[in-house]
Protein backbone atom coordinates (compact mmCIF):
# COMPACT_ATOMS: atom_id res chain seq x y z
CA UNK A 1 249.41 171.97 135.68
CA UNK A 2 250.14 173.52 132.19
CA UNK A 3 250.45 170.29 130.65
CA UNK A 4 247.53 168.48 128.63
CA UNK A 5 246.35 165.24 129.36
CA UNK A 6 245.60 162.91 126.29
CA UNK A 7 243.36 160.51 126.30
CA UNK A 8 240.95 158.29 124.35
CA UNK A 9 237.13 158.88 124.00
CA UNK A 10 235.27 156.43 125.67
CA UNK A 11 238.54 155.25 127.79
CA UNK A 12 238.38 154.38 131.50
CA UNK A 13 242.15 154.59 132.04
CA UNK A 14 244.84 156.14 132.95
CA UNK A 15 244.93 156.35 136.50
CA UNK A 16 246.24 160.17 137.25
CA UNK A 17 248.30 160.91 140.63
CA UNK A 18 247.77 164.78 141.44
CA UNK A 19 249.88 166.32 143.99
CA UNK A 20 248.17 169.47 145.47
CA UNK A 21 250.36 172.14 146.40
CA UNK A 22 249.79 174.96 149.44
CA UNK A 23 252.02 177.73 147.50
CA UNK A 24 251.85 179.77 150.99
CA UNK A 25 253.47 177.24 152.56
CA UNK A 26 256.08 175.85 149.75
CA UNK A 27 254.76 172.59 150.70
CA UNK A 28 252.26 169.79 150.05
CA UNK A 29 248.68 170.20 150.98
CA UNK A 30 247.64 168.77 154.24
CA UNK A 31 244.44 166.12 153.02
CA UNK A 32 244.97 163.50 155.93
CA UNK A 33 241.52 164.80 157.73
CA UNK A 34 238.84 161.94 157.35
CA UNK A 35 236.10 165.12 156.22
CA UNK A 36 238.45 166.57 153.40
CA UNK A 37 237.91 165.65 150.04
CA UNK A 38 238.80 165.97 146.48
CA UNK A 39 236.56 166.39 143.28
CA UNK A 40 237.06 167.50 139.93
CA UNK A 41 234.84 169.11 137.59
CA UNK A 42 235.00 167.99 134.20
CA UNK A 43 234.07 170.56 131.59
CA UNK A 44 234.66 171.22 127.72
CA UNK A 45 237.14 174.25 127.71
CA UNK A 46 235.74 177.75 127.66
CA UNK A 47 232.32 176.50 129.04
CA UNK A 48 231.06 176.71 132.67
CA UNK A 49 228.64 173.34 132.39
CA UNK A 50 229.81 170.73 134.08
CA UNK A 51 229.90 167.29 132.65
CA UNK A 52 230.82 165.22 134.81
CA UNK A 53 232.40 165.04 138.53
CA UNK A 54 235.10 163.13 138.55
CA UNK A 55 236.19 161.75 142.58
CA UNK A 56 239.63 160.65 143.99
CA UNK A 57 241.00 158.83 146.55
CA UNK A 58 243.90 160.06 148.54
CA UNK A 59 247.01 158.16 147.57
CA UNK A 60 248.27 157.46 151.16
CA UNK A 61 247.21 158.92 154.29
CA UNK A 62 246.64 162.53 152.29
CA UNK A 63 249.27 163.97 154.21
CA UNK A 64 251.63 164.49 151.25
CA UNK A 65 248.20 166.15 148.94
CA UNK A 66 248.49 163.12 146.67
CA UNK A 67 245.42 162.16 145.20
CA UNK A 68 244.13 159.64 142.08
CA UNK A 69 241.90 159.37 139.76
CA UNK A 70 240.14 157.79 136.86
CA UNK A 71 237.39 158.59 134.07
CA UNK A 72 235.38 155.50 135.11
CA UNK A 73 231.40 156.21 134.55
CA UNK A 74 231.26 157.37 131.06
CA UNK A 75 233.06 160.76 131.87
CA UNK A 76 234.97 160.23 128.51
CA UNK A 77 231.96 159.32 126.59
CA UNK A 78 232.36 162.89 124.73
CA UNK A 79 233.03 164.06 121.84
CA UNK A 80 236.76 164.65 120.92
CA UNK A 81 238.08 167.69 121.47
CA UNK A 82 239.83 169.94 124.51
CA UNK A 83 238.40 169.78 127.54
CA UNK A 84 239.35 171.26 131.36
CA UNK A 85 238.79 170.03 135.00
CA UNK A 86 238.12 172.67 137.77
CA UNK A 87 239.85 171.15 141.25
CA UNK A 88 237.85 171.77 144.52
CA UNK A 89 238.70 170.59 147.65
CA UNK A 90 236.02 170.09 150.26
CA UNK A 91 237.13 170.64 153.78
CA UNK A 92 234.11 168.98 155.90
CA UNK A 93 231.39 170.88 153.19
CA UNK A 94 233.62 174.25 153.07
CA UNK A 95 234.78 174.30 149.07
CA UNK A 96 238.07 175.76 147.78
CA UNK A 97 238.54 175.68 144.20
CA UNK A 98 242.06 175.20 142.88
CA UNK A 99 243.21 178.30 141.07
CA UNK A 100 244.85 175.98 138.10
CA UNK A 101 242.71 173.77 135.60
CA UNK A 102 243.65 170.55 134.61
CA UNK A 103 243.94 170.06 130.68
CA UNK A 104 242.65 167.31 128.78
CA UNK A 105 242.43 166.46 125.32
CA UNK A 106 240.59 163.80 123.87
CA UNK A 107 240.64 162.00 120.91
CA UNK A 108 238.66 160.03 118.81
CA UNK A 109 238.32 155.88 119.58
CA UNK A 110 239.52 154.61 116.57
CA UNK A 111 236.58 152.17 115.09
CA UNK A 112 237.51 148.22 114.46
CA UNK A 113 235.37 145.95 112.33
CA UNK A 114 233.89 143.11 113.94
CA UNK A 115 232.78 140.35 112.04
CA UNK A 116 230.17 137.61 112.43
CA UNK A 117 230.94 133.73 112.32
CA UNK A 118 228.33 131.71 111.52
CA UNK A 119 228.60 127.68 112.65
CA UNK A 120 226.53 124.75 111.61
CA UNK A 121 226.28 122.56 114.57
CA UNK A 122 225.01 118.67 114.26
CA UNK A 123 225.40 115.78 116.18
CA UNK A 124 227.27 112.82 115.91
CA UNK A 125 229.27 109.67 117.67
CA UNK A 126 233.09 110.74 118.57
CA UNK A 127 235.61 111.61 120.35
CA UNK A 128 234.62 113.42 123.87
CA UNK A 129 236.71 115.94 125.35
CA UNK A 130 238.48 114.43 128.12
CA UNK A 131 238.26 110.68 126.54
CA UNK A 132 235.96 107.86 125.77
CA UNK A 133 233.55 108.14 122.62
CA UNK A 134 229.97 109.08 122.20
CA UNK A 135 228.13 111.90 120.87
CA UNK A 136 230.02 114.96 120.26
CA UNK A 137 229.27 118.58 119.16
CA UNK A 138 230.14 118.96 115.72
CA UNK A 139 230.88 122.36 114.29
CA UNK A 140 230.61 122.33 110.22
CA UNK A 141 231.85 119.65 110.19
CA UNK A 142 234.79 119.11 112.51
CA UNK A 143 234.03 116.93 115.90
CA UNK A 144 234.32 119.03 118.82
CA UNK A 145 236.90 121.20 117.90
CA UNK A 146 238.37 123.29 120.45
CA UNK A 147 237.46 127.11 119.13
CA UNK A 148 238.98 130.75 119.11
CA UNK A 149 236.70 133.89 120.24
CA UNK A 150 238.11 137.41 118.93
CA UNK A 151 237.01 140.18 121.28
CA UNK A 152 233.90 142.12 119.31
CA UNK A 153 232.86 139.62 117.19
CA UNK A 154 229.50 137.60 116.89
CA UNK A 155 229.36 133.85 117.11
CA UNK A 156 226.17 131.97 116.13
CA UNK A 157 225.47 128.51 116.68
CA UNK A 158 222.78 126.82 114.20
CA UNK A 159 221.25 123.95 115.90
CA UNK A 160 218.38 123.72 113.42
CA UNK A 161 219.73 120.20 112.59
CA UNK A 162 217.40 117.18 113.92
CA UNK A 163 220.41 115.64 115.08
CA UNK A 164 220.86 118.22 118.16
CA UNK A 165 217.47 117.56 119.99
CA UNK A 166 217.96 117.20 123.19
CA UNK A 167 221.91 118.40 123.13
CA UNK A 168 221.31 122.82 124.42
CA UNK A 169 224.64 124.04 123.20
CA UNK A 170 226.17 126.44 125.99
CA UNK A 171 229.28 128.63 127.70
CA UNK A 172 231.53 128.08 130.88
CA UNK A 173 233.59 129.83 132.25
CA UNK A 174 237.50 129.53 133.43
CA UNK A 175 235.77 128.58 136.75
CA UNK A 176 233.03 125.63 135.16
CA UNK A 177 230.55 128.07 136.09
CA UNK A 178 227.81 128.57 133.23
CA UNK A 179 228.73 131.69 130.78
CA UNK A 180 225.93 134.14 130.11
CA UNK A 181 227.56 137.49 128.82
CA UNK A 182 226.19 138.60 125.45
CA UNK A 183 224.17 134.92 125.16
CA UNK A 184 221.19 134.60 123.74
CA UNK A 185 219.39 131.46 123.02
CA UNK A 186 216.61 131.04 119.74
CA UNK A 187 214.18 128.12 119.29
CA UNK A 188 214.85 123.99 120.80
CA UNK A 189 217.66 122.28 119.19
CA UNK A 190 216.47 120.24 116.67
CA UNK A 191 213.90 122.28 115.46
CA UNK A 192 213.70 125.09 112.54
CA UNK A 193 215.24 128.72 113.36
CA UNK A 194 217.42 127.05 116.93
CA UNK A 195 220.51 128.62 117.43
CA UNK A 196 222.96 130.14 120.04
CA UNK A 197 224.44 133.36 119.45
CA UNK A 198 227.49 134.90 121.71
CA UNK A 199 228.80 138.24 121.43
CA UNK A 200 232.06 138.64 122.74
CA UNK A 201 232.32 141.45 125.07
CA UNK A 202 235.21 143.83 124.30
CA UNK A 203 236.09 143.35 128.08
CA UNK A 204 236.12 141.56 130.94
CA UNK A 205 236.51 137.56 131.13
CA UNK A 206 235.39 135.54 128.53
CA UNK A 207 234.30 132.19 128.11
CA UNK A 208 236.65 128.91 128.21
CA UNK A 209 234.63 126.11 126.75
CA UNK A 210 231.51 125.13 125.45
CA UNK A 211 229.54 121.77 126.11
CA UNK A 212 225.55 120.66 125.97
CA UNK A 213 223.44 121.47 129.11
CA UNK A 214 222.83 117.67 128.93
CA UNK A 215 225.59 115.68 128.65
CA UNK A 216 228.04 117.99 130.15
CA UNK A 217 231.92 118.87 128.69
CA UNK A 218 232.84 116.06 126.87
CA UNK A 219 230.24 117.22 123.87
CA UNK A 220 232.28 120.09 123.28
CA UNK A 221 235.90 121.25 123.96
CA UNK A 222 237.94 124.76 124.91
CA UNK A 223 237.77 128.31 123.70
CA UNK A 224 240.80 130.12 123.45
């Protein structure tokens, strides 16, 4: 176990295999047993304060000592630097500690700049997403125009325009079910100060088209 393991502050992933040895025996440790267990101990190295406990989950049936894990839970939310994790085994609530540490090293999450897009939304007669003509969404300017989100970054919708009372600007999903992640709504459209702001979330699924509570999809078009 001499070798370090990089990773990236703030990082859920990788997902490590560990194979636990029984050096007596020249041969992998025996896990298969419903009550045993494996934990980890995550600690910055040289200090006996445990940050975090990291669990596994047996690979297979634990008869070969293969176990997994990931730093799920915020157990990388540290600062960068080298850091150790203590083994124990737990054989029905009897603990053996693993004589060799893990090694990790972490370094910092490099920082992006996200930027915020500001859109002036009014309301007008055209073309409606998936055919025919009436009143459309348009986005400074542009008559429903199907849009682009960039992980990170802010969108805001004005719909201080009179032309948008009555037409609530809104999210769906790849399913047509309504998008609420990082929403937030201001004000009635139409009036002074409305407006629709969406913050992209750096993970997870993200929102496929936009369209007015109303009057449904055709308003509005896809986001990409």
């Amino acid at each position: 176990m001499a070798e370090t393991i990089k990773v990236v502050q703030g990082d859920e992933l990788p997902q490590i295999v560990l194979t636990l040895t029984d050096d007596t025996a020249n041969s992998p440790l025996n896990l298969s047993l419903s009550s045993t267990s494996v934990f980890i101990r995550f600690k910055k190295r040289g200090t006996t304060t445990t940050l975090s406990t990291i669990s596994t989950t047996k690979s297979t049936d634990g008869s070969d000592g293969k176990v997994t894990f990931n730093f799920a839970g915020g157990v990388l939310d540290v600062d960068p630097g080298e850091y150790e994790g203590e083994i124990v085994v737990n054989y029905n609530g009897t603990l053996q500690t693993v004589y060799d540490l893990l090694k990790f090293r972490v370094r910092a999450k490099s920082t992006s700049t996200y930027s915020t897009i500001n859109y002036t939304v009014t309301v007008a007669t055209g073309n409606l997403y998936g055919g025919g003509s009436g009143n459309v969404f348009y986005i400074n300017g542009s008559g429903n125009p199907a849009l682009s989100f960039t992980r990170g970054n802010t969108y805001v919708f004005d719909q201080s325009n009179a032309t948008n009372t009555g037409h609530p600007i809104a999210f769906k999903d790849a399913v047509g079910t309504a998008y609420t992640t990082g929403v937030s709504t201001v004000g009635t459209p139409g009036q002074a100060g409305a407006k629709t702001t969406i913050v992209v979330p750096l993970t997870g699924a993200l929102p496929t088209q936009y369209y007015c509570t109303v009057h449904g999809n055709g308003m509005g078009n896809v986001i990409t």
